[in-house]
Protein backbone atom coordinates (compact mmCIF):
# COMPACT_ATOMS: atom_id res chain seq x y z
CA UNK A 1 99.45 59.16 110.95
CA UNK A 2 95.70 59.81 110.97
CA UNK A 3 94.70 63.19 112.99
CA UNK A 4 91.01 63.73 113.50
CA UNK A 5 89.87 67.21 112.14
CA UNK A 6 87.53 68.61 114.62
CA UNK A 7 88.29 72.07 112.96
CA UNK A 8 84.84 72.39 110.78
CA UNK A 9 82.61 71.63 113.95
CA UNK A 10 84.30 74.17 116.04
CA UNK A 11 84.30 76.98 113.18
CA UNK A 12 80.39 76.01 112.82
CA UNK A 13 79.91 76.21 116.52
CA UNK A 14 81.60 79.61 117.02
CA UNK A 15 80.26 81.10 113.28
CA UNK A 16 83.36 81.28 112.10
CA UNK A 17 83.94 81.49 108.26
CA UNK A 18 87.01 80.22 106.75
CA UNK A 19 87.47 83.37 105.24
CA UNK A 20 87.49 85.11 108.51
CA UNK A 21 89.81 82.07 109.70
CA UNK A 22 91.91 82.88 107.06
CA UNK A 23 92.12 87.15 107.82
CA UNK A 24 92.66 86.60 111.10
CA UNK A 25 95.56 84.21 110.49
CA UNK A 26 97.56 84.92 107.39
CA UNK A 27 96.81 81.22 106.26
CA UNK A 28 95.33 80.93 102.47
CA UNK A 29 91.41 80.19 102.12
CA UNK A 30 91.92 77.61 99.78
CA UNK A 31 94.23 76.40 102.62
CA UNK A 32 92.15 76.17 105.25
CA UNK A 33 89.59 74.40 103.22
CA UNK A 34 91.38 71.58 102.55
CA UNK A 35 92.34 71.70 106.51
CA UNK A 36 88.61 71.68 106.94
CA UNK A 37 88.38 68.93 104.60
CA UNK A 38 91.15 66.81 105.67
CA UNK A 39 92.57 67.23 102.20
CA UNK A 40 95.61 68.64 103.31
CA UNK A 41 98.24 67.55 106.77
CA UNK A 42 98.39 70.64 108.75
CA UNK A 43 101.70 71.77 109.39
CA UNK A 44 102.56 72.61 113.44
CA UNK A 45 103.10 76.36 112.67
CA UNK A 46 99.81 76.85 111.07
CA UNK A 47 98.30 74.54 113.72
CA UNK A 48 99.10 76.95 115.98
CA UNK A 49 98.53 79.82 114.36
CA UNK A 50 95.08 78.53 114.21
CA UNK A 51 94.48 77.49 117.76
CA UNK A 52 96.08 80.98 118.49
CA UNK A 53 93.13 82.48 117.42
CA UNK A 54 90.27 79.91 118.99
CA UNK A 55 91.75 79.82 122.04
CA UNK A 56 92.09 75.95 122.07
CA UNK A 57 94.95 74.32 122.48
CA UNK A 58 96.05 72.11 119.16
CA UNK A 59 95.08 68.72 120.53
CA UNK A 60 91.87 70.26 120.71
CA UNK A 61 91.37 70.69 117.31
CA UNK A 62 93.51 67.64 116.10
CA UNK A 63 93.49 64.91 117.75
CA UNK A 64 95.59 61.31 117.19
């Protein structure tokens, strides 16, 4: 299933490093750059994580 990554526009709207991404949520920086990247599937406990601390809600950020 394709998901569309909306993750790198938000982060560059907010000024939001991955590395900061990354402190704030325990998930690897390599990690979240292939996230950003659409390298990698995002699994549902790091999606959440991740909207967690945007304040979005995952379908925000992913989206079928």
């Amino acid at each position: 299933m394709f998901l569309k990554n909306n993750l790198k526009n938000i982060l560059d709207l907010r000024k939001i490093s991955q590395r900061e991404l990354s402190k704030n949520t325990g998930i690897k920086e390599a990690t979240i750059s292939r996230y950003v990247k659409g390298d990698r599937r995002i699994n549902i406990v790091n999606a959440i994580k991740i909207a967690k601390f945007l304040d979005l809600e995952v379908d925000t950020i992913w989206e079928l």
